[in-house]
C-alpha atoms as a PDB file:
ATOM      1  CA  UNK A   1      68.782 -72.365 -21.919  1.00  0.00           C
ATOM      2  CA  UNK A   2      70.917 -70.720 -24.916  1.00  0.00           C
ATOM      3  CA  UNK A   3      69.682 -66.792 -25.577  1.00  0.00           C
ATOM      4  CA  UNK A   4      66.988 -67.213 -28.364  1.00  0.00           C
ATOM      5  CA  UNK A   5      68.330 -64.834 -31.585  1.00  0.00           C
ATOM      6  CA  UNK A   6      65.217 -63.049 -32.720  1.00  0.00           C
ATOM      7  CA  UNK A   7      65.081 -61.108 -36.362  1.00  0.00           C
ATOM      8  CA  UNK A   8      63.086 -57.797 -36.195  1.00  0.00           C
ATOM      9  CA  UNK A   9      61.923 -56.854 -39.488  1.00  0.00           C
ATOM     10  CA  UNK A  10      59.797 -53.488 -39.723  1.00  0.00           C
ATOM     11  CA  UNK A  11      58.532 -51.730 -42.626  1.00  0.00           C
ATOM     12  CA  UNK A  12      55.398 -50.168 -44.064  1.00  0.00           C
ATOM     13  CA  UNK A  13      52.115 -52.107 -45.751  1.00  0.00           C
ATOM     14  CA  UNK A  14      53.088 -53.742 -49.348  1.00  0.00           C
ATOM     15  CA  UNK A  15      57.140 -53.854 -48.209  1.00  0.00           C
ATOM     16  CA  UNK A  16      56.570 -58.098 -48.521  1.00  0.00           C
ATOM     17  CA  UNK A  17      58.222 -58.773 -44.932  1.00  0.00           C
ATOM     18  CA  UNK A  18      55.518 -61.074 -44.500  1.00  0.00           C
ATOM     19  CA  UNK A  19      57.363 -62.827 -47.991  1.00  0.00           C
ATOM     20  CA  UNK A  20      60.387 -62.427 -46.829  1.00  0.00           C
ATOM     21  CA  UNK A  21      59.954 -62.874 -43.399  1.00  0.00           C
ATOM     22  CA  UNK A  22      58.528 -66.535 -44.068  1.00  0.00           C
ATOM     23  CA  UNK A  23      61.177 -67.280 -46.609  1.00  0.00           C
ATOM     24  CA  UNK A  24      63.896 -66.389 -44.513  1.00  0.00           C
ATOM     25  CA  UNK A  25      62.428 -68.196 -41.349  1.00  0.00           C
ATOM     26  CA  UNK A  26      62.206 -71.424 -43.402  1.00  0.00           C
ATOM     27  CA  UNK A  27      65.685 -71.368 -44.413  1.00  0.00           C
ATOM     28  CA  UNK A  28      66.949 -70.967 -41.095  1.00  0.00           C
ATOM     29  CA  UNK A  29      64.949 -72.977 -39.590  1.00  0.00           C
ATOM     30  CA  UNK A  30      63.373 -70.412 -37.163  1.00  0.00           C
ATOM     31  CA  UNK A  31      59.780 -69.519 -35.998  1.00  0.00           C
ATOM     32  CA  UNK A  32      57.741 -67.048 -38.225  1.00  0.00           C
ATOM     33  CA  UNK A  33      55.510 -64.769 -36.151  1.00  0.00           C
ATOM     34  CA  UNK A  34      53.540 -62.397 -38.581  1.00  0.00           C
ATOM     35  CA  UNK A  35      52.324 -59.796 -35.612  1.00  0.00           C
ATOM     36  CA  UNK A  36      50.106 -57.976 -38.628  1.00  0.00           C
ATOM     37  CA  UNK A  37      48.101 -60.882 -39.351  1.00  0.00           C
ATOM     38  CA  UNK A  38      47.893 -60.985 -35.342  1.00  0.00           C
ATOM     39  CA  UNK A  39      46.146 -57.275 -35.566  1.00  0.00           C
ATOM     40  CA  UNK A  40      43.946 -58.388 -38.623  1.00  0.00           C
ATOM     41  CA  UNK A  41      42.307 -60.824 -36.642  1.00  0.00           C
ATOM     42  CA  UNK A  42      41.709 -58.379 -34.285  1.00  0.00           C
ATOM     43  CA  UNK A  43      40.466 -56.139 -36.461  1.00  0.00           C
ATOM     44  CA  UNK A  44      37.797 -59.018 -37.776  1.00  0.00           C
ATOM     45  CA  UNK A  45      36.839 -59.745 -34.539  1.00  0.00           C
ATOM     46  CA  UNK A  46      35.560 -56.370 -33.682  1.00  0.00           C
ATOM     47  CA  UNK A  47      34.243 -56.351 -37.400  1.00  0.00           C
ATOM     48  CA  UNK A  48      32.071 -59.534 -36.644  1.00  0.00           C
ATOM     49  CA  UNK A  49      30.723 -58.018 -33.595  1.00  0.00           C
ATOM     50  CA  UNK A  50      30.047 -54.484 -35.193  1.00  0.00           C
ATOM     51  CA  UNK A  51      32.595 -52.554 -32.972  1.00  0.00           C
ATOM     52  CA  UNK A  52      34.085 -49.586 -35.697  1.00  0.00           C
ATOM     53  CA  UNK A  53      38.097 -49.711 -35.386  1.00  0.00           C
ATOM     54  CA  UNK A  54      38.025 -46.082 -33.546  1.00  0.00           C
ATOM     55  CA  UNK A  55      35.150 -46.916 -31.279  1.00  0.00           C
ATOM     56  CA  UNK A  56      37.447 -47.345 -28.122  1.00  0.00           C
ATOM     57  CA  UNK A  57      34.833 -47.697 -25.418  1.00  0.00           C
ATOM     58  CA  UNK A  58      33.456 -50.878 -27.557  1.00  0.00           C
ATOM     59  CA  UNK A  59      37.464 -51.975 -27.982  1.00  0.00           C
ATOM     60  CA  UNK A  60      37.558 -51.777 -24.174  1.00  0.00           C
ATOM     61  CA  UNK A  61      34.393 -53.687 -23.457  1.00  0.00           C
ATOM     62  CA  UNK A  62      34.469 -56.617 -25.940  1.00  0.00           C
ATOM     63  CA  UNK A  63      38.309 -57.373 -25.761  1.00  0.00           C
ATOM     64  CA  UNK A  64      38.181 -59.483 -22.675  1.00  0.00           C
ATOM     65  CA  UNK A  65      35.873 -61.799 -24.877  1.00  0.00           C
ATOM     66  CA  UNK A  66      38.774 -61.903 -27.354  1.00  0.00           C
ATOM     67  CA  UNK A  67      41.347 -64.686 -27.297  1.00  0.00           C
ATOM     68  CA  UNK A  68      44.006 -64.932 -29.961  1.00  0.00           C
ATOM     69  CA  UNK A  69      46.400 -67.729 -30.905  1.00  0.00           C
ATOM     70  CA  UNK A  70      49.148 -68.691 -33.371  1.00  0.00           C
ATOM     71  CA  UNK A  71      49.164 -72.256 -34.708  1.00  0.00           C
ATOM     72  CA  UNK A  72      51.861 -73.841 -37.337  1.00  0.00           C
ATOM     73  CA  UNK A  73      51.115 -76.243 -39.570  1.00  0.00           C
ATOM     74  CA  UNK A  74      53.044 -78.984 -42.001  1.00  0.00           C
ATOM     75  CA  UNK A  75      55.063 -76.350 -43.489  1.00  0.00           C
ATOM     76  CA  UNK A  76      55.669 -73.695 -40.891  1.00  0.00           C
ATOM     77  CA  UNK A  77      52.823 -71.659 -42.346  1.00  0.00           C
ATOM     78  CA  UNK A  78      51.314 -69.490 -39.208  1.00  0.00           C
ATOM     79  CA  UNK A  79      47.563 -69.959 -38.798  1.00  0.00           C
ATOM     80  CA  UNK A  80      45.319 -67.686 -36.505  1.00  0.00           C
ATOM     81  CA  UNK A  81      43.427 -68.832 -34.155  1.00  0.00           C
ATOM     82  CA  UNK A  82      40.172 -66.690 -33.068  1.00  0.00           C
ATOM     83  CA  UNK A  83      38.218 -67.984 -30.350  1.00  0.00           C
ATOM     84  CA  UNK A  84      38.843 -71.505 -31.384  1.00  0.00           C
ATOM     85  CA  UNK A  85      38.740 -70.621 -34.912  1.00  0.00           C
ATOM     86  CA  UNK A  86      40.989 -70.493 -37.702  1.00  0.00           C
ATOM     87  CA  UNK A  87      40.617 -67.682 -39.517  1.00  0.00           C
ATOM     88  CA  UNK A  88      43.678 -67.082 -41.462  1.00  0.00           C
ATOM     89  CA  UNK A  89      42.328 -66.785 -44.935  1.00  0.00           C
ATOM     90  CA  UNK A  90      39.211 -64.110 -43.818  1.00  0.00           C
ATOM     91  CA  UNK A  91      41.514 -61.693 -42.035  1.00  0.00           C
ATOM     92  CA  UNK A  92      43.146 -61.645 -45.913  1.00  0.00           C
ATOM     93  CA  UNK A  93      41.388 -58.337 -47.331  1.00  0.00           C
ATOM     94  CA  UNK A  94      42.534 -55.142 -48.281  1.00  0.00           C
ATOM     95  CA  UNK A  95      39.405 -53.937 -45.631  1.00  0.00           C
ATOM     96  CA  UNK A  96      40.380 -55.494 -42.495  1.00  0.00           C
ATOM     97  CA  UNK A  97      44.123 -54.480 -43.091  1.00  0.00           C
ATOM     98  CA  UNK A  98      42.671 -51.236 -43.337  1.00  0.00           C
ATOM     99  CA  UNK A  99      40.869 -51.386 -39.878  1.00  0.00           C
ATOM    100  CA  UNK A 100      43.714 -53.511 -38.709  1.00  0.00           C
ATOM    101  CA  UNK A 101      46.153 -50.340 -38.920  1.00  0.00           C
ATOM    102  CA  UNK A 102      43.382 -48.428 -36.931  1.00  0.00           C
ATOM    103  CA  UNK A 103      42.582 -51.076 -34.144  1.00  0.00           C
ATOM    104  CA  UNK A 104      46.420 -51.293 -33.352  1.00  0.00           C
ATOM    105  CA  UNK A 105      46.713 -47.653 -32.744  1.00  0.00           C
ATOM    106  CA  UNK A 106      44.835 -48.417 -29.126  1.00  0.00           C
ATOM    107  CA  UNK A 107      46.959 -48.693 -26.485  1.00  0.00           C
ATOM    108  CA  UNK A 108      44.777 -51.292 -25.095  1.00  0.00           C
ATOM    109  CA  UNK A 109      44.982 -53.532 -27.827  1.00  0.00           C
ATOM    110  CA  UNK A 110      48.916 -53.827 -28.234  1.00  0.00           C
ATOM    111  CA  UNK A 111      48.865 -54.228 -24.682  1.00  0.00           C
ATOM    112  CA  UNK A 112      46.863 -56.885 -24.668  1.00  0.00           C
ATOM    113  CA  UNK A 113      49.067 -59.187 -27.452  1.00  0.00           C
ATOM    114  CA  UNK A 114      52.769 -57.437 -26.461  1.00  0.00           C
ATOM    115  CA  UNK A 115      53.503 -60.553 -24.100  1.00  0.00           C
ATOM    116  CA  UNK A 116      52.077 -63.118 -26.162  1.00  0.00           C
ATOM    117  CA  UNK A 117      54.483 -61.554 -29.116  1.00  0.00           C
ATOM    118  CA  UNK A 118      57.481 -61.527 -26.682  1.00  0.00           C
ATOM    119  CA  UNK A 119      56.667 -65.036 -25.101  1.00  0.00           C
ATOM    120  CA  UNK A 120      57.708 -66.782 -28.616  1.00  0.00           C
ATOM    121  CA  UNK A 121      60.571 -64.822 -28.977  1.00  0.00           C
ATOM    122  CA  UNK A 122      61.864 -66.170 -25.486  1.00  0.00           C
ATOM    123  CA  UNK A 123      60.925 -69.414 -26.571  1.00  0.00           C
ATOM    124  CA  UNK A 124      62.385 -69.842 -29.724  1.00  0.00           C
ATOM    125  CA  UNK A 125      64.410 -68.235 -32.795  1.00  0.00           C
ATOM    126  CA  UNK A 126      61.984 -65.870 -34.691  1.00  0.00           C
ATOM    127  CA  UNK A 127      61.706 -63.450 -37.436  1.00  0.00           C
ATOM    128  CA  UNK A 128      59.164 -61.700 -36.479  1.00  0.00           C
ATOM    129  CA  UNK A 129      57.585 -59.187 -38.937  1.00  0.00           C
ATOM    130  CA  UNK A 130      56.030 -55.937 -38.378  1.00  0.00           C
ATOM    131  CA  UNK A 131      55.794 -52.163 -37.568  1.00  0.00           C
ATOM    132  CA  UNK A 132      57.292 -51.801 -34.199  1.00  0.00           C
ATOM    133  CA  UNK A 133      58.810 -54.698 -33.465  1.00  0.00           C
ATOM    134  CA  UNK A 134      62.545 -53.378 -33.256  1.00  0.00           C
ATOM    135  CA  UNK A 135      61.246 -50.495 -31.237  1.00  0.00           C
ATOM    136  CA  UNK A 136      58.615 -51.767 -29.103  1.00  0.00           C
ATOM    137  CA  UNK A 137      58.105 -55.263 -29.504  1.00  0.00           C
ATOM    138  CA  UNK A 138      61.621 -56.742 -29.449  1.00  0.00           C
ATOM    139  CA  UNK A 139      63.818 -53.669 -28.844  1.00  0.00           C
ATOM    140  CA  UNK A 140      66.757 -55.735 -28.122  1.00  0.00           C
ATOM    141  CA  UNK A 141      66.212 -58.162 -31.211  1.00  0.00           C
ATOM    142  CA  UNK A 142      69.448 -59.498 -32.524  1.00  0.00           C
ATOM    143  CA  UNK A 143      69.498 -57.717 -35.686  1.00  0.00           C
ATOM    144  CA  UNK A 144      66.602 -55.397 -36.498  1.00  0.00           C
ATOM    145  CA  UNK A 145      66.129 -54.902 -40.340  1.00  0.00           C
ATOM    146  CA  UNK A 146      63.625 -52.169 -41.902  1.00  0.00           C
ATOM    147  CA  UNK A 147      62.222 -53.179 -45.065  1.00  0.00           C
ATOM    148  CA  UNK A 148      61.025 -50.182 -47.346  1.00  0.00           C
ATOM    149  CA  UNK A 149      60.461 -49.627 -51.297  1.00  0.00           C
ATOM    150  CA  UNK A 150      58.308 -46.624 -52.907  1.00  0.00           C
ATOM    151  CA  UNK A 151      54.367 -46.776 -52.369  1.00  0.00           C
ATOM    152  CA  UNK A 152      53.928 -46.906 -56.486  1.00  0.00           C
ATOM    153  CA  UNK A 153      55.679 -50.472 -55.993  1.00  0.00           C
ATOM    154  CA  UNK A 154      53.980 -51.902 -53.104  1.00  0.00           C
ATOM    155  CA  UNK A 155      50.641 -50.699 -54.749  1.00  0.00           C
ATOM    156  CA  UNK A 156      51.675 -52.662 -57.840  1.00  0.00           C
ATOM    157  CA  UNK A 157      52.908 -55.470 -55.532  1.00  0.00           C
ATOM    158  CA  UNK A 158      49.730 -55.846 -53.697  1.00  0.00           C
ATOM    159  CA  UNK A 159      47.686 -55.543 -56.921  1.00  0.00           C
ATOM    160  CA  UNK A 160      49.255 -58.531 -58.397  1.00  0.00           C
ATOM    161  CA  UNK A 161      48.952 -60.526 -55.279  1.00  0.00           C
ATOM    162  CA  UNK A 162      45.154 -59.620 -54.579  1.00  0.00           C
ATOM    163  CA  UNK A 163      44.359 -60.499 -58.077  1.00  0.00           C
ATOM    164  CA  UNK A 164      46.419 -64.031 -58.026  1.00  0.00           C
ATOM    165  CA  UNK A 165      44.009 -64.982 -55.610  1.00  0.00           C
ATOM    166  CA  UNK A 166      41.063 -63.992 -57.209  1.00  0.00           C
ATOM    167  CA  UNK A 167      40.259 -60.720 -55.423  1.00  0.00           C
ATOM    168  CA  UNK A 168      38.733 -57.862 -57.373  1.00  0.00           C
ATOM    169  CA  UNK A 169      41.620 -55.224 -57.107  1.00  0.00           C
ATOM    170  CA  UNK A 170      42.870 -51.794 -58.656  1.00  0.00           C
ATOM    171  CA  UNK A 171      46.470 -50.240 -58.807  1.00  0.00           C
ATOM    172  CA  UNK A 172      44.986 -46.940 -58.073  1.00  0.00           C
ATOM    173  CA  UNK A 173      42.655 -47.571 -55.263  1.00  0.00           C
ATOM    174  CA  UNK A 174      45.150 -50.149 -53.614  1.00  0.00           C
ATOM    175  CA  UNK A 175      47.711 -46.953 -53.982  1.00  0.00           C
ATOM    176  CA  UNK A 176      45.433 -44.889 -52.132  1.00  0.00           C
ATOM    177  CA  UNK A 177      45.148 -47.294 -49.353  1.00  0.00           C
ATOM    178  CA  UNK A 178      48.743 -47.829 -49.355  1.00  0.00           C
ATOM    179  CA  UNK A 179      49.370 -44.085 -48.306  1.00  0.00           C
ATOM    180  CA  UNK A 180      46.390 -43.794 -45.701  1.00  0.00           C
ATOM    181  CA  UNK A 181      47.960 -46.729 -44.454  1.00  0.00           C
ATOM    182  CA  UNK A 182      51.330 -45.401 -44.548  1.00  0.00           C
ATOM    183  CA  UNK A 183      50.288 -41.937 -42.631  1.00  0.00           C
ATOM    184  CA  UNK A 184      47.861 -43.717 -40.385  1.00  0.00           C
ATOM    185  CA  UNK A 185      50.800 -46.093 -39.034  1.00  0.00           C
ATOM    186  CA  UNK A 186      53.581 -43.323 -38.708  1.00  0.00           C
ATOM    187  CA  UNK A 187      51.535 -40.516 -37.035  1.00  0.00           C
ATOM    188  CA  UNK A 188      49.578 -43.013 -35.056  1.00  0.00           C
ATOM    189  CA  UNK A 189      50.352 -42.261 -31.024  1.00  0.00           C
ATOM    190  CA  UNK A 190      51.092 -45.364 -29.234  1.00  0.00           C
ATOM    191  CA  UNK A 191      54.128 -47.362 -31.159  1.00  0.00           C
ATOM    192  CA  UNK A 192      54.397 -45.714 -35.027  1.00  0.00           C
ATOM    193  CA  UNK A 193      56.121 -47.016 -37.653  1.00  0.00           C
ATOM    194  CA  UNK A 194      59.622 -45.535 -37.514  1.00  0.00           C
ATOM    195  CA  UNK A 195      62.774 -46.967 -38.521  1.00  0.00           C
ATOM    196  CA  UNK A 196      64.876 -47.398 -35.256  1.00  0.00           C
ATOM    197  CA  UNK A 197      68.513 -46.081 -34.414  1.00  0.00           C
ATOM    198  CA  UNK A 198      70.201 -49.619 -34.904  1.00  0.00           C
ATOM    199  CA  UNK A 199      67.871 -51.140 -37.508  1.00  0.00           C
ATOM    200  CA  UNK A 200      69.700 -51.634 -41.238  1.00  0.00           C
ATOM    201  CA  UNK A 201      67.522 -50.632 -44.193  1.00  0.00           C
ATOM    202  CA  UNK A 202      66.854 -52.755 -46.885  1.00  0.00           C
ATOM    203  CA  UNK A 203      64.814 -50.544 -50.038  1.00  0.00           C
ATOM    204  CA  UNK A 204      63.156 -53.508 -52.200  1.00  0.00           C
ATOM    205  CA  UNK A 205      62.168 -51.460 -55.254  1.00  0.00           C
ATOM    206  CA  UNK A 206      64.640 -52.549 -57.684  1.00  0.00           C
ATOM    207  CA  UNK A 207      65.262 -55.864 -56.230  1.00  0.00           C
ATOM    208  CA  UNK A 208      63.394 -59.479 -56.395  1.00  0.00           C
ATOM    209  CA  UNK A 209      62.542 -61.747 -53.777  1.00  0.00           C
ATOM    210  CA  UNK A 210      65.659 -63.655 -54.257  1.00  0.00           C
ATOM    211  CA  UNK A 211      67.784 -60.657 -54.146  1.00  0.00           C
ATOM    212  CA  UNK A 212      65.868 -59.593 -50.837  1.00  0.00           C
ATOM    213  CA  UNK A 213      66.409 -62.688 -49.446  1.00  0.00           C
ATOM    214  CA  UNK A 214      70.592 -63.135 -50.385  1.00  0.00           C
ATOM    215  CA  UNK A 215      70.833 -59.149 -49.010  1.00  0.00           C
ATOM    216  CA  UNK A 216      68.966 -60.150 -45.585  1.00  0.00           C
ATOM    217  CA  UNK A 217      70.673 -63.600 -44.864  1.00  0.00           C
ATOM    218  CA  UNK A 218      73.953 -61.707 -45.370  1.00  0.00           C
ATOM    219  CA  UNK A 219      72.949 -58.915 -42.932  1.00  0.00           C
ATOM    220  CA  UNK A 220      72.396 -61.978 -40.540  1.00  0.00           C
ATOM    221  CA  UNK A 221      75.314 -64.284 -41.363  1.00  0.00           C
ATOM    222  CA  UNK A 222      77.689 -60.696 -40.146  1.00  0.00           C
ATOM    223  CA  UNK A 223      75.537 -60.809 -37.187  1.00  0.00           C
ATOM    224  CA  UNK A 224      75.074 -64.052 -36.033  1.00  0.00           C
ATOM    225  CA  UNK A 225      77.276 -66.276 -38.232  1.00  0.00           C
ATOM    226  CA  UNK A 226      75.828 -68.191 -41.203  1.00  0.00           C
END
């Protein structure tokens, strides 16, 4: 069996590598594995059951009755699977993200889904989108890319998308949660966010999605050939 070429993409909350990620996966015709909304549903598990994100002894004695799974439908979209459940649209709020970023900083947890994440990645091409994927996940990924821009923009960002689908949001709240997120997920102890020695950074605050996109694919095309 040919090596598999993974893409590690890293980067902090409101960056859009889940945008880009899924773009650039459908163009090249690889697997998209979105290992945040893999921590959301998580995170709504242990919301459903009334276990707080920092409660580890509950993390510890209801994960075993967790089971987690990535679907793809039609159009390549990734759907999470929860017990038998899809639940890709409820795991789609700014609170579960936040209790997302504070379930993943248990050692138990990304211990629990790191084989799962690698398993695809032996199994087919991926982009794979995240916060340690280059340095944890995949540390030997193909071509490792950390996606960036300035909080102000991914507030602004994430404001626009929460309100396109009809979610009650504001720029300075969602700004607020952008930088608890951002400190929570790079002084966290097991696996922070950090930009790794060999990753290439990409700062989308002055660019569009296309112009993401075109700088990316080239990054890859030097890599691995177009």
């Amino acid at each position: 069996m040919a090596k598999k070429i993974s893409i590690a993409i890293d980067g902090p909350a409101g960056a859009g590598k889940s945008t880009i990620a899924r773009r650039l996966a459908k163009e090249l015709g690889y697997h998209y594995v979105d290992t945040g909304a893999i921590y959301r549903t998580v995170a709504y598990f242990f919301d459903l059951w009334g276990v707080a994100p920092k409660d580890i002894d509950g993390i510890t004695r209801y994960i075993d009755e967790l089971t987690v799974g990535i679907e793809y439908d039609e159009e390549g979209v990734q759907h999470m699977i929860m017990n038998g459940m899809d639940v890709t649209d409820d795991i789609r709020t700014q609170e579960i993200g936040q209790k997302a970023s504070l379930v993943s900083a248990h050692a138990i947890v990304r211990e629990a889904l790191l084989d799962m994440q690698r398993d695809v990645a032996k199994n087919y091409d991926v982009i794979m989108d995240g916060r340690d994927i280059g340095t944890v996940v995949l540390p030997k990924a193909t071509v490792k890319i950390f996606l960036t821009a300035a909080p102000e923009v991914r507030a602004k960002r994430r404001t626009e998308e929460l309100k396109a689908k009809g979610q009650k949001a504001d720029y300075n709240k969602v700004l607020k949660e952008i930088q608890q997120r951002d400190y929570q997920d790079t002084h966290r102890e097991v696996a922070p966010l950090k930009m790794s020695r060999d990753s290439i950074k990409v700062d989308t605050s002055e660019l569009d999605i296309d112009g993401v996109v075109a700088a990316i694919r080239e990054i890859i095309a030097k890599k691995v050939g177009p």
